[in-house]
PDB file of N, CA and C in Angstrom:
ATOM      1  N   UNK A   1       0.852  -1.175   0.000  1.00  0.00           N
ATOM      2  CA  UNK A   1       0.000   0.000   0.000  1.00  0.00           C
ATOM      3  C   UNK A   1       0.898   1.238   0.000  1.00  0.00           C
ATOM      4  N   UNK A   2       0.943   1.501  -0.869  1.00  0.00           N
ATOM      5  CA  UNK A   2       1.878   3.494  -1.365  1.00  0.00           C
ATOM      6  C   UNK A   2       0.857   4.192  -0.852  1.00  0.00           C
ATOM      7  N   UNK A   3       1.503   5.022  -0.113  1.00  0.00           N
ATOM      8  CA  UNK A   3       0.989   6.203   0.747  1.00  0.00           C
ATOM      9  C   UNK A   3       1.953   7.389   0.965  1.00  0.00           C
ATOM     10  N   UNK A   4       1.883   8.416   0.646  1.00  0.00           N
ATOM     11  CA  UNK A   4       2.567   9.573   0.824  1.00  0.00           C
ATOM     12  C   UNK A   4       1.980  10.852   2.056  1.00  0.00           C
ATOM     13  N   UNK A   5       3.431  11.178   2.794  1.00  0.00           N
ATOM     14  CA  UNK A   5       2.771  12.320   3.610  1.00  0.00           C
ATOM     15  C   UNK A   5       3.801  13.022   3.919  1.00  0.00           C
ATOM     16  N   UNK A   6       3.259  14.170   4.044  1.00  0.00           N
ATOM     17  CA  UNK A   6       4.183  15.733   3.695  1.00  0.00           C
ATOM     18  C   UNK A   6       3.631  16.138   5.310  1.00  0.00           C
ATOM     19  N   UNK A   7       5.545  16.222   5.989  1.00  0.00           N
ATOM     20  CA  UNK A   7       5.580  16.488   7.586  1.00  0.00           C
ATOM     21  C   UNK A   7       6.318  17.842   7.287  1.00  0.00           C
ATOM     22  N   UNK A   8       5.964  18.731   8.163  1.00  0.00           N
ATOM     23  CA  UNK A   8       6.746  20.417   7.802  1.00  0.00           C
ATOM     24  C   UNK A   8       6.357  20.454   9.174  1.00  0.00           C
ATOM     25  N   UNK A   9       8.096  21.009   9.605  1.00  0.00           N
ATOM     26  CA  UNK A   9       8.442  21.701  10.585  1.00  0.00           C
ATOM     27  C   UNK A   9       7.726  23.179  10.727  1.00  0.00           C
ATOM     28  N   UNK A  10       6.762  23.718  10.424  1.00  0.00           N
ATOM     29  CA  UNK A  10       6.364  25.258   9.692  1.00  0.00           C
ATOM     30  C   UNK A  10       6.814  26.418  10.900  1.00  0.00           C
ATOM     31  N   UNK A  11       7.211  26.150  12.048  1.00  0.00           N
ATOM     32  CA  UNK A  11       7.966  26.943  12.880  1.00  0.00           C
ATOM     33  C   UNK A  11       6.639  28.391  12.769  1.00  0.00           C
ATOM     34  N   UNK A  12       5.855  28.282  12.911  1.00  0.00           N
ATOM     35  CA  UNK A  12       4.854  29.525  12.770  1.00  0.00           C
ATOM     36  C   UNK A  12       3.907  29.728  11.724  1.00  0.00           C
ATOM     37  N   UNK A  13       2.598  28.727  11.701  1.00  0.00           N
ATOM     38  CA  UNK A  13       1.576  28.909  10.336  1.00  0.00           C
ATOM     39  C   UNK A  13       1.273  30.185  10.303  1.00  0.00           C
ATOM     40  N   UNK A  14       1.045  31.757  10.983  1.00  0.00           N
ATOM     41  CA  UNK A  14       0.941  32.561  11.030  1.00  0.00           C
ATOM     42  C   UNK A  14       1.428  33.574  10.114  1.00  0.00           C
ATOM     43  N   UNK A  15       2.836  32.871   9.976  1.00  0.00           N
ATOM     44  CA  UNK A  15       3.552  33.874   8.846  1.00  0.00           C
ATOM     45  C   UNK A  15       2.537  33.938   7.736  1.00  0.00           C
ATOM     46  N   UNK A  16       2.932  35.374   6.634  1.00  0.00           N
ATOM     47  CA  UNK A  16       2.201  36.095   5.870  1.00  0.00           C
ATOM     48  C   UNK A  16       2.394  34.990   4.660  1.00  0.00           C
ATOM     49  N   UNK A  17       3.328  34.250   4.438  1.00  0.00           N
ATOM     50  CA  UNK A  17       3.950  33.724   3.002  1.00  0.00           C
ATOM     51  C   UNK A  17       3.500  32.340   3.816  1.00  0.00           C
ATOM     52  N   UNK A  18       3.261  32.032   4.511  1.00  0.00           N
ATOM     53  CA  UNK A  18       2.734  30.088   5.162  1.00  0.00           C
ATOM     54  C   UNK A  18       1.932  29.753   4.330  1.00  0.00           C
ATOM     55  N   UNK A  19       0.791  30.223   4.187  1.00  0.00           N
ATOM     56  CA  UNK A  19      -0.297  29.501   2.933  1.00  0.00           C
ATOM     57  C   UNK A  19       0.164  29.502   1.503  1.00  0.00           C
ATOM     58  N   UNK A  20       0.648  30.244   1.374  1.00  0.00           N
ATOM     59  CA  UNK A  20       1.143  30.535   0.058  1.00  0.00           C
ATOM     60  C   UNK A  20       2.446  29.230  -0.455  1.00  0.00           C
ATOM     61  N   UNK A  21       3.017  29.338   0.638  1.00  0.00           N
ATOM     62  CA  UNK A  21       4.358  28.660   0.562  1.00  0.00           C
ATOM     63  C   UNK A  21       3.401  26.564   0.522  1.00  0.00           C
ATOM     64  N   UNK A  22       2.835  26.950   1.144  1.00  0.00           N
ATOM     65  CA  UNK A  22       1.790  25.228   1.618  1.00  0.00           C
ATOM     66  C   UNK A  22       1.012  24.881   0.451  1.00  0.00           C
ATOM     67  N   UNK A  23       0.613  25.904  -0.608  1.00  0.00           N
ATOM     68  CA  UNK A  23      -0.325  25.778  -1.450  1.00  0.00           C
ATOM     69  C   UNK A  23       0.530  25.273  -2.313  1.00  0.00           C
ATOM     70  N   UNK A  24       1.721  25.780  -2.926  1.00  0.00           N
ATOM     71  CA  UNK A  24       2.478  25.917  -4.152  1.00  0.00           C
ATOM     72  C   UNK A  24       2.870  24.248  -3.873  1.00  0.00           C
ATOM     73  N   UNK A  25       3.302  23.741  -2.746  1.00  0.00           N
ATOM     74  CA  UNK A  25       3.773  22.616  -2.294  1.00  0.00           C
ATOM     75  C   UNK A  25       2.682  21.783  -2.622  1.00  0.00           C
ATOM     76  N   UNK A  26       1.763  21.984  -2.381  1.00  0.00           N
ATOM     77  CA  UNK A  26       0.600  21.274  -2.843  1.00  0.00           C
ATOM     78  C   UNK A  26       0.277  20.763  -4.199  1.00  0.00           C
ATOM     79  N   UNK A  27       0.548  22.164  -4.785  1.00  0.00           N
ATOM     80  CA  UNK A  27       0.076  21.841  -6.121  1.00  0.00           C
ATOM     81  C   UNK A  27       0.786  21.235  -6.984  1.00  0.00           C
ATOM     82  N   UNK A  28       2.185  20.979  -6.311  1.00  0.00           N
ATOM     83  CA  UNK A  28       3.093  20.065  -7.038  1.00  0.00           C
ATOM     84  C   UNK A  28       3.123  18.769  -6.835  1.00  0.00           C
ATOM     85  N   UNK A  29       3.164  18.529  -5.159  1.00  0.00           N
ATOM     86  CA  UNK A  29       3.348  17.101  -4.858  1.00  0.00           C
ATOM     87  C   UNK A  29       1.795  16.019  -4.460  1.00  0.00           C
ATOM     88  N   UNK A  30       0.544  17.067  -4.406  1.00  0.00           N
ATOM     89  CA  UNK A  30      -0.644  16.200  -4.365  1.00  0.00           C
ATOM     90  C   UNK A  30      -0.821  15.653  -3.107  1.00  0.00           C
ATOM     91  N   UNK A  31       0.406  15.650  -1.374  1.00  0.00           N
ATOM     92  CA  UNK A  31       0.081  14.497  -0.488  1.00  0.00           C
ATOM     93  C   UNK A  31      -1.389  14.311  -0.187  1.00  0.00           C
ATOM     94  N   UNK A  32      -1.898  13.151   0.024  1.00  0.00           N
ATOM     95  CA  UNK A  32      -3.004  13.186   1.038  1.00  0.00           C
ATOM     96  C   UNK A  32      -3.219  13.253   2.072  1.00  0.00           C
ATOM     97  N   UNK A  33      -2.113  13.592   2.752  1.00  0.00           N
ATOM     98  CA  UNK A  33      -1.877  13.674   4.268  1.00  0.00           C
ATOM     99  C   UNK A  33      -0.865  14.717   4.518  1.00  0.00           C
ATOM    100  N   UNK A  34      -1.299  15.841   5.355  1.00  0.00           N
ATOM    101  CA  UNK A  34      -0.183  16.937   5.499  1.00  0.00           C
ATOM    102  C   UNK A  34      -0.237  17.151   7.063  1.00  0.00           C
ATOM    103  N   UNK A  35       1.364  17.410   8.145  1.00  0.00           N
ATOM    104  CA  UNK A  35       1.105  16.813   8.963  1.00  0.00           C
ATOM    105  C   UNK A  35       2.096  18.037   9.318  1.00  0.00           C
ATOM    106  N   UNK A  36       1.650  19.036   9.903  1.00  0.00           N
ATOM    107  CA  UNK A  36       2.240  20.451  10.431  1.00  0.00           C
ATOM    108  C   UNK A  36       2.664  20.029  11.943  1.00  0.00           C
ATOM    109  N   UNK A  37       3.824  20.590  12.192  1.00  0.00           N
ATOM    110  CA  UNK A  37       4.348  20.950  13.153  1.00  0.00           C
ATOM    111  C   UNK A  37       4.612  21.909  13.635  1.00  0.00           C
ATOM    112  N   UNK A  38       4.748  22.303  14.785  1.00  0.00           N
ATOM    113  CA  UNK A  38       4.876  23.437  15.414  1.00  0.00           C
ATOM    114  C   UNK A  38       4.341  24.609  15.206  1.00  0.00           C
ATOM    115  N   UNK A  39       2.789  24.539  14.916  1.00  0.00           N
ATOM    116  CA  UNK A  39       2.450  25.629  14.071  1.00  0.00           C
ATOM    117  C   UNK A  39       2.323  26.732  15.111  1.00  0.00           C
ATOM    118  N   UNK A  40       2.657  26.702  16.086  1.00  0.00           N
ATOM    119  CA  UNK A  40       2.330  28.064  17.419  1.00  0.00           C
ATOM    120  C   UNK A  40       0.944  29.239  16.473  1.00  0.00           C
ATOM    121  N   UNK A  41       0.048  28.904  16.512  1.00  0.00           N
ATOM    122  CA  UNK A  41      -1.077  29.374  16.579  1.00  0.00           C
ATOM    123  C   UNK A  41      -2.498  28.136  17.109  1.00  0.00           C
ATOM    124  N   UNK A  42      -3.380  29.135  18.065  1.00  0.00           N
ATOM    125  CA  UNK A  42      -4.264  28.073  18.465  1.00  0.00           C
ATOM    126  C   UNK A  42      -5.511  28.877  18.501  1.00  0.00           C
ATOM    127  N   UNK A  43      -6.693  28.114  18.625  1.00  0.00           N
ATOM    128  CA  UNK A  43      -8.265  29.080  18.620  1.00  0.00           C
ATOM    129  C   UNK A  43      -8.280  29.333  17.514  1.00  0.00           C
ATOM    130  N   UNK A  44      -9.174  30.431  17.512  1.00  0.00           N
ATOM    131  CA  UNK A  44      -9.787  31.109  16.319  1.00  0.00           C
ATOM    132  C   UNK A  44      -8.820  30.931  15.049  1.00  0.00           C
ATOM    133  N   UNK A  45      -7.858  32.088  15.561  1.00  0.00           N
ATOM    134  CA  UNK A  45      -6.469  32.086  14.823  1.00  0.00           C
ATOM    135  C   UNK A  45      -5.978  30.854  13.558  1.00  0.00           C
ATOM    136  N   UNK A  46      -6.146  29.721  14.792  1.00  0.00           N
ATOM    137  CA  UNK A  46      -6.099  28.426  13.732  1.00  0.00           C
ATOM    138  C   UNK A  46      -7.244  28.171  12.857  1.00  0.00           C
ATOM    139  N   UNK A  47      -8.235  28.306  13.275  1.00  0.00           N
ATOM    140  CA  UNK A  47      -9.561  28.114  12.721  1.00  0.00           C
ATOM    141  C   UNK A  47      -9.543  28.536  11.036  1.00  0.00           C
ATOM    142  N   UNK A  48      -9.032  30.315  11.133  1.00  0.00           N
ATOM    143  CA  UNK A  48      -8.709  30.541  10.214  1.00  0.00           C
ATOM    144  C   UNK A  48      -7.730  29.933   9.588  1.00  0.00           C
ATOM    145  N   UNK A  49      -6.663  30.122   9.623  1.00  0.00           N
ATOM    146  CA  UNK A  49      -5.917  29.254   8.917  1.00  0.00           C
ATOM    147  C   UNK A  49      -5.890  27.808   8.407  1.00  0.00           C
ATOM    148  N   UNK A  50      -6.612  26.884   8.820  1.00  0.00           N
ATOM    149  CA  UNK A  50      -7.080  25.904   8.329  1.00  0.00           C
ATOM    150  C   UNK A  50      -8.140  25.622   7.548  1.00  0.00           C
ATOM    151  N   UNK A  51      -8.998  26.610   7.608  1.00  0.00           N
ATOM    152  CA  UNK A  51     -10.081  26.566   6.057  1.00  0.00           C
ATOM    153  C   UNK A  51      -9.317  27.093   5.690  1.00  0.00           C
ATOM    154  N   UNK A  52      -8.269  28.097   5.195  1.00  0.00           N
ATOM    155  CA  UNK A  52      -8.076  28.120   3.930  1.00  0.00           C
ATOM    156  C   UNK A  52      -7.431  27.023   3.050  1.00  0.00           C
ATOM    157  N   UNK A  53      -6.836  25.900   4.007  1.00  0.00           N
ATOM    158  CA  UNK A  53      -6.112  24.839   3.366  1.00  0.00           C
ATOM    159  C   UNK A  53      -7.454  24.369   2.560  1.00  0.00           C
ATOM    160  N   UNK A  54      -6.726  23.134   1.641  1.00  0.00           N
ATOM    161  CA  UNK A  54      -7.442  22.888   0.462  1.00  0.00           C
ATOM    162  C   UNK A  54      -8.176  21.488   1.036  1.00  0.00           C
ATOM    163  N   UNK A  55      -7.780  21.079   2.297  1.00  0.00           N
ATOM    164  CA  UNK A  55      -8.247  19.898   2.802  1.00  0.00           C
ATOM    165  C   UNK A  55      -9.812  19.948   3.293  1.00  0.00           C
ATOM    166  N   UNK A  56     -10.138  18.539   3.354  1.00  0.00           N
ATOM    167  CA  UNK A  56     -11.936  18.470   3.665  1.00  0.00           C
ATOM    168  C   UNK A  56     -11.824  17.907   5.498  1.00  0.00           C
ATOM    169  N   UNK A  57     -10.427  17.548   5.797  1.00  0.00           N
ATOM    170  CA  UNK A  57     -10.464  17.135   6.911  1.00  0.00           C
ATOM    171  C   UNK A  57      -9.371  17.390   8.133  1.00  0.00           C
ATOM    172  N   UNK A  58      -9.384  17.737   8.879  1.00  0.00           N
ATOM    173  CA  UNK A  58      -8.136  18.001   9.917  1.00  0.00           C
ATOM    174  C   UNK A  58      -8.241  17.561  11.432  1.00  0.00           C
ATOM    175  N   UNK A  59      -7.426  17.537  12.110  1.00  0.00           N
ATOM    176  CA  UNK A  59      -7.601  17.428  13.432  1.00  0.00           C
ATOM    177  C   UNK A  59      -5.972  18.157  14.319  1.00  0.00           C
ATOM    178  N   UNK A  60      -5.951  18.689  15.403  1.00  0.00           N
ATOM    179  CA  UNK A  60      -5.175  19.710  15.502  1.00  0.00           C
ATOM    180  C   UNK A  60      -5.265  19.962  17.124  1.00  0.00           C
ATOM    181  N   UNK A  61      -3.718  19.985  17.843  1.00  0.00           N
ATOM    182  CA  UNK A  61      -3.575  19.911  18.914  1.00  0.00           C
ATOM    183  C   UNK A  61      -3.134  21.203  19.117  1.00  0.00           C
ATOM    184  N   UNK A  62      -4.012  21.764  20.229  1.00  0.00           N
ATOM    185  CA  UNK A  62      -3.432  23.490  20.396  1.00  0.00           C
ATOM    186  C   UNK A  62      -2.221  23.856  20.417  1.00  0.00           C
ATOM    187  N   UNK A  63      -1.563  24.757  20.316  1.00  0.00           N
ATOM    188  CA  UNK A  63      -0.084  25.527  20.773  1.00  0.00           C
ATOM    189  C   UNK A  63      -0.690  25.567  21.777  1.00  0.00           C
ATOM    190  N   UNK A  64       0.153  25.740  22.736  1.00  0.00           N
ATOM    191  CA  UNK A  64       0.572  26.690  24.018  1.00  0.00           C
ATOM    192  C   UNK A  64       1.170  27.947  24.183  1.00  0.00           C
ATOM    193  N   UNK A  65       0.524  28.556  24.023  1.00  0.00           N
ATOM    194  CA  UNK A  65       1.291  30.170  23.661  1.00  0.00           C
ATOM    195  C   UNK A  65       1.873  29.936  22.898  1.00  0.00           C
ATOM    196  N   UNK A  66       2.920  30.755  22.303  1.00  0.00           N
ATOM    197  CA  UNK A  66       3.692  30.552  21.028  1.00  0.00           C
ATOM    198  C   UNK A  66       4.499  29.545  20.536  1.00  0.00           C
ATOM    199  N   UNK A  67       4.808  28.821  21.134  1.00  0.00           N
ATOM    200  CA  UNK A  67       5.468  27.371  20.962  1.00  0.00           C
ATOM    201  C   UNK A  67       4.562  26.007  20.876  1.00  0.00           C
ATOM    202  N   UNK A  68       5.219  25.136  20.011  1.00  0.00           N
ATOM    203  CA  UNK A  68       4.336  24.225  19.673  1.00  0.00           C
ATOM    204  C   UNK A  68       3.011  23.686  19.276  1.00  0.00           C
ATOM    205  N   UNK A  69       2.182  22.870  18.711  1.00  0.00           N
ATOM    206  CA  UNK A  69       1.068  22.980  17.952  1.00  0.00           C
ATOM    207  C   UNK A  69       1.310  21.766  17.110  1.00  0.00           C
ATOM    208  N   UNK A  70       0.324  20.733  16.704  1.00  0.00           N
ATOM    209  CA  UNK A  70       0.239  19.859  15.644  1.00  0.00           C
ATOM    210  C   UNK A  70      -1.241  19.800  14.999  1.00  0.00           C
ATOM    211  N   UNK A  71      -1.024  19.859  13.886  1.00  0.00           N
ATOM    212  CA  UNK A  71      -2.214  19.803  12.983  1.00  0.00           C
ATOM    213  C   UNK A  71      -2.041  18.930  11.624  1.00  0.00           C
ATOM    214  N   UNK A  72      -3.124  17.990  11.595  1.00  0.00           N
ATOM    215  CA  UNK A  72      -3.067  16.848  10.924  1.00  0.00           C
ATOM    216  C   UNK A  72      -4.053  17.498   9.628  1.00  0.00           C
ATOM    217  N   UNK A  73      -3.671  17.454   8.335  1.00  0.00           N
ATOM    218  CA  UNK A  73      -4.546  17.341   7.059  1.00  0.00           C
ATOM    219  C   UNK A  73      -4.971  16.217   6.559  1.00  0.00           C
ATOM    220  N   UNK A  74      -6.148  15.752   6.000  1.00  0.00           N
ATOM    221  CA  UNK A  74      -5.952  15.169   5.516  1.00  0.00           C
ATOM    222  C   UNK A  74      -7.289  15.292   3.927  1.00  0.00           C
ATOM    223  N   UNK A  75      -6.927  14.397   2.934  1.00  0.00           N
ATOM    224  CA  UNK A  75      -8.587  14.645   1.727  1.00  0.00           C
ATOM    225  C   UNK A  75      -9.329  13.388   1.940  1.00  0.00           C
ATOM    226  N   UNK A  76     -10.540  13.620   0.857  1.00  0.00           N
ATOM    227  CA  UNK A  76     -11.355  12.393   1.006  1.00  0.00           C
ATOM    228  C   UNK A  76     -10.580  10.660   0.195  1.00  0.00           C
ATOM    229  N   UNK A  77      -9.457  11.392  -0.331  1.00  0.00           N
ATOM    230  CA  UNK A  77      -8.940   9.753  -1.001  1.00  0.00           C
ATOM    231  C   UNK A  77      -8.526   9.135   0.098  1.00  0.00           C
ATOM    232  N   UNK A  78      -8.710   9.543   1.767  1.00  0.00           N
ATOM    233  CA  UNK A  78      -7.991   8.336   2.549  1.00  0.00           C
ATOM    234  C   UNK A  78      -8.578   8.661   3.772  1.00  0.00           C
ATOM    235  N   UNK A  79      -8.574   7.703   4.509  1.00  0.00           N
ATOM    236  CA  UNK A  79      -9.593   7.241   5.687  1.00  0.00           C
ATOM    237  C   UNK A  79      -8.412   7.612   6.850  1.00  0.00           C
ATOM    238  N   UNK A  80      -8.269   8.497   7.721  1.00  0.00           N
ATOM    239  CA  UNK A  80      -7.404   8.430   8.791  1.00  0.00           C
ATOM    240  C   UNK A  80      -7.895   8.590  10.414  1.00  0.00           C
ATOM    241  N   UNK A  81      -7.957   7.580  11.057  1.00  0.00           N
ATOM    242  CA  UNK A  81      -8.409   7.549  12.527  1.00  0.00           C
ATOM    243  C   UNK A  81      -7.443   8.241  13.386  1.00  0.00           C
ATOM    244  N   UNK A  82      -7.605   9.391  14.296  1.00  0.00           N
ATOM    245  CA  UNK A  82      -7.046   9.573  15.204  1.00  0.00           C
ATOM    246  C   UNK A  82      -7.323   8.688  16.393  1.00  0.00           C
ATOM    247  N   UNK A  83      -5.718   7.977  16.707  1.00  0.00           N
ATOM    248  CA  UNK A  83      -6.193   7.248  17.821  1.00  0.00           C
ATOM    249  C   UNK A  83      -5.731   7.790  19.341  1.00  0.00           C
ATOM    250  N   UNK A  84      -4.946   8.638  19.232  1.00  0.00           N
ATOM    251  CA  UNK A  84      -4.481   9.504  20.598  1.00  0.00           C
ATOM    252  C   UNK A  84      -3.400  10.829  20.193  1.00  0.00           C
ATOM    253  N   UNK A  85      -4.036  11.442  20.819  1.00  0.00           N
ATOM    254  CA  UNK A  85      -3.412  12.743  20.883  1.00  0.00           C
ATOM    255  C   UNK A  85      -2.749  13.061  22.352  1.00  0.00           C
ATOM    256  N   UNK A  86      -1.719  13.863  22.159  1.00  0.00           N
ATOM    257  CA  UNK A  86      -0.997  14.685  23.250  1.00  0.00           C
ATOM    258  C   UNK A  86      -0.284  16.059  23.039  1.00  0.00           C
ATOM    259  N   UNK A  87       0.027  16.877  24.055  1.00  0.00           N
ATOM    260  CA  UNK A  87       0.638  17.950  23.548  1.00  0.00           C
ATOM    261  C   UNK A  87       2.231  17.734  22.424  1.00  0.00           C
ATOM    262  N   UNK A  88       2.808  16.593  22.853  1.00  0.00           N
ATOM    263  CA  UNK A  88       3.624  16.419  21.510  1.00  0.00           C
ATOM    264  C   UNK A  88       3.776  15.390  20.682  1.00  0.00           C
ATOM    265  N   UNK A  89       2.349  14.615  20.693  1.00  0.00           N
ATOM    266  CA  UNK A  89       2.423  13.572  19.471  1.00  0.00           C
ATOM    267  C   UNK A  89       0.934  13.611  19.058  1.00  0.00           C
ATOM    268  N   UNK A  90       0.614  13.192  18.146  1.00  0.00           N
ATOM    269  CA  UNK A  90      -0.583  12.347  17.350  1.00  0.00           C
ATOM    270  C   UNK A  90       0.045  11.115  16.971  1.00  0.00           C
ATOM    271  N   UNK A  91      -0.914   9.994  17.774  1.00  0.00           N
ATOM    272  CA  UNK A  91      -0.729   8.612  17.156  1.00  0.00           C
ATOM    273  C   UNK A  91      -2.257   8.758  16.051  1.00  0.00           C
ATOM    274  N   UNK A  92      -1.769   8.205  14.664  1.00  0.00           N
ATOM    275  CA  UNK A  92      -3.110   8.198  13.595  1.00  0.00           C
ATOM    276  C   UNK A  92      -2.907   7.035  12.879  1.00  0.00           C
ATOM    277  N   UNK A  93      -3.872   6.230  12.487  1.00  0.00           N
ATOM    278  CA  UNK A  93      -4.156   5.605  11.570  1.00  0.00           C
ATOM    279  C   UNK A  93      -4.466   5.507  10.028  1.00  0.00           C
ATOM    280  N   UNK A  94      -3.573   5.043   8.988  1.00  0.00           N
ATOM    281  CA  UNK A  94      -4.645   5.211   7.817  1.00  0.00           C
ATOM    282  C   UNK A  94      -5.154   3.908   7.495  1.00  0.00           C
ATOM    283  N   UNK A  95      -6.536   4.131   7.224  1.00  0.00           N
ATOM    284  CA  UNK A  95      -7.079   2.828   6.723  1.00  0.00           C
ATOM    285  C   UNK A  95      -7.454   2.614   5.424  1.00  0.00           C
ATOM    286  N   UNK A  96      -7.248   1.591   5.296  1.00  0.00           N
ATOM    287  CA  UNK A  96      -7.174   1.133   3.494  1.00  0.00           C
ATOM    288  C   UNK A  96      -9.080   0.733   2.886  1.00  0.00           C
ATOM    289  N   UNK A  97      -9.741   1.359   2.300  1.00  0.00           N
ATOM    290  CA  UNK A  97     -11.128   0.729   2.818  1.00  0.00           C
ATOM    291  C   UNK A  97     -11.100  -1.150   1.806  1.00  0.00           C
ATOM    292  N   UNK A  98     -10.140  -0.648   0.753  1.00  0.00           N
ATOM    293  CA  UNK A  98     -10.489  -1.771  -0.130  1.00  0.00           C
ATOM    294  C   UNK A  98      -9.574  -2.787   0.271  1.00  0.00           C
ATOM    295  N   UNK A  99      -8.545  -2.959   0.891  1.00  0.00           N
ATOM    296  CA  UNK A  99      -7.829  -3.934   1.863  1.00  0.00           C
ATOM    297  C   UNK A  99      -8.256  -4.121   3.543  1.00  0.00           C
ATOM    298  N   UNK A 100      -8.829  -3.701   4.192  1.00  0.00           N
ATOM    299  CA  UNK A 100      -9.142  -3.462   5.098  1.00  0.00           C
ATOM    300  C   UNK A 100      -7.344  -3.445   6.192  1.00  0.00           C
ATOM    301  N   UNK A 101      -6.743  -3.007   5.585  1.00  0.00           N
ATOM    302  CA  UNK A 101      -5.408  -2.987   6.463  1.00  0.00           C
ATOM    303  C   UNK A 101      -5.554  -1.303   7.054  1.00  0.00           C
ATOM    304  N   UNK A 102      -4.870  -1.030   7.894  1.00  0.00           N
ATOM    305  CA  UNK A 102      -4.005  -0.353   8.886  1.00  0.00           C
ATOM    306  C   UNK A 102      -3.202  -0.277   9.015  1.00  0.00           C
ATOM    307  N   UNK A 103      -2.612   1.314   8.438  1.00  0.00           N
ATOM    308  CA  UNK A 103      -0.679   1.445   8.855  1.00  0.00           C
ATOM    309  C   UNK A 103      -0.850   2.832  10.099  1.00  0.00           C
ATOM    310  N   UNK A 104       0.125   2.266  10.950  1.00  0.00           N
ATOM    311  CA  UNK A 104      -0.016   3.330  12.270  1.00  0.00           C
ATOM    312  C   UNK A 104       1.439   4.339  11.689  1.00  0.00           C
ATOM    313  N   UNK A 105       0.837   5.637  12.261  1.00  0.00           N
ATOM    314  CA  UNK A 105       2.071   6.613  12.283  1.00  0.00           C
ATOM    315  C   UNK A 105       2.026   7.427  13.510  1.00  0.00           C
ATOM    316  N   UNK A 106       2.954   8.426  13.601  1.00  0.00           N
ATOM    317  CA  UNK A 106       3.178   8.820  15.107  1.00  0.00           C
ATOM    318  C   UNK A 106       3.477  10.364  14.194  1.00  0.00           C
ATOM    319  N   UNK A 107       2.603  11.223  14.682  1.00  0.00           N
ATOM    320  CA  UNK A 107       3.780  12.905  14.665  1.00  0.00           C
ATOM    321  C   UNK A 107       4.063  12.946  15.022  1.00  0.00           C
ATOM    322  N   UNK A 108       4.886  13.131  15.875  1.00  0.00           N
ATOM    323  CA  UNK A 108       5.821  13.753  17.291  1.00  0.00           C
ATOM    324  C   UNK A 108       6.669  15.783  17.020  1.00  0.00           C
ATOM    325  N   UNK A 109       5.966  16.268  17.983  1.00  0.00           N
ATOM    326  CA  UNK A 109       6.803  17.222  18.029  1.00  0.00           C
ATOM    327  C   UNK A 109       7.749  17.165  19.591  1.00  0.00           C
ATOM    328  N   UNK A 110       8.463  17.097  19.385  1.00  0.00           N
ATOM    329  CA  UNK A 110       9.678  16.821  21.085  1.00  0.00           C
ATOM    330  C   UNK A 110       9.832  18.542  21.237  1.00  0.00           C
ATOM    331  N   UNK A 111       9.620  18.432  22.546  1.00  0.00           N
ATOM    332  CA  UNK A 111      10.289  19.499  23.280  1.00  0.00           C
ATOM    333  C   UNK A 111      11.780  19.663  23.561  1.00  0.00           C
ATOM    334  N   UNK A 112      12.533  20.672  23.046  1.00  0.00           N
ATOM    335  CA  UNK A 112      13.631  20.791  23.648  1.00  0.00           C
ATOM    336  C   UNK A 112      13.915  20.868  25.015  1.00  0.00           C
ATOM    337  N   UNK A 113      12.973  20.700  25.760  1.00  0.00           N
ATOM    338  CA  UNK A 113      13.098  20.872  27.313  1.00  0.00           C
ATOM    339  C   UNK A 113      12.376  19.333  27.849  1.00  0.00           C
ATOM    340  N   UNK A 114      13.721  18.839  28.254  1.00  0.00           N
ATOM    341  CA  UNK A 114      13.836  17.264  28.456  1.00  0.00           C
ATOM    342  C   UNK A 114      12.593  16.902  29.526  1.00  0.00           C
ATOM    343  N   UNK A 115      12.230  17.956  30.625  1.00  0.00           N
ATOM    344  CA  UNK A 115      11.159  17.634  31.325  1.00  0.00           C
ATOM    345  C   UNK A 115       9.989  17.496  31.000  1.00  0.00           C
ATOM    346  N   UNK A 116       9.674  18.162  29.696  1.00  0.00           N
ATOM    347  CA  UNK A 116       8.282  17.750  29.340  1.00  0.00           C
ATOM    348  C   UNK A 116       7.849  16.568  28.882  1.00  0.00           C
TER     349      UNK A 116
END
């Protein structure tokens, strides 16, 4: 089962050139799964910024003030279960509908601060 997914460090979805820069990427490589990191925006803020993506589906773990944030894309060509979330991982599933298989993946954003 070929499956492609586009992980970006985006260090701030907020920036003025982020959508722009996410779209162009898009329109070249097609993933069905786009899997943001660190986007330090949360609430509303994100709200916006995620309709404008081109995706029909997302799921998305707040920042904490300006640091850290994960937000999962995904379209209708693929079935993806969130099976646990935390402030620095998403464990997700994609499911195959016409194989009935399951491949597990992990986001992880790590804290540079070993205590968390």
């Amino acid at each position: 089962m070929e499956f492609n997914i586009f992980s970006w460090n985006c260090q701030g979805a907020r920036h003025p050139q982020f959508n722009r820069m996410l779209q162009e990427y898009l329109k070249i490589h097609h993933p069905p799964v786009v899997v943001l990191l660190e986007t330090r925006v949360s609430g509303l803020r994100a709200n916006k910024v995620i309709k404008k993506s081109s995706f029909n589906w997302s799921h998305r773990v707040e920042a904490k003030g300006f640091s850290s944030g994960i937000w999962i894309h995904w379209d209708e060509s693929v079935r993806v279960e969130v099976l646990c979330n935390h402030s620095q991982f998403v464990h997700f599933a994609r499911v195959s509908n016409s194989l009935q298989q399951r491949v597990l993946y992990a986001a992880v954003y790590g804290s540079s601060n070993s205590r968390k």
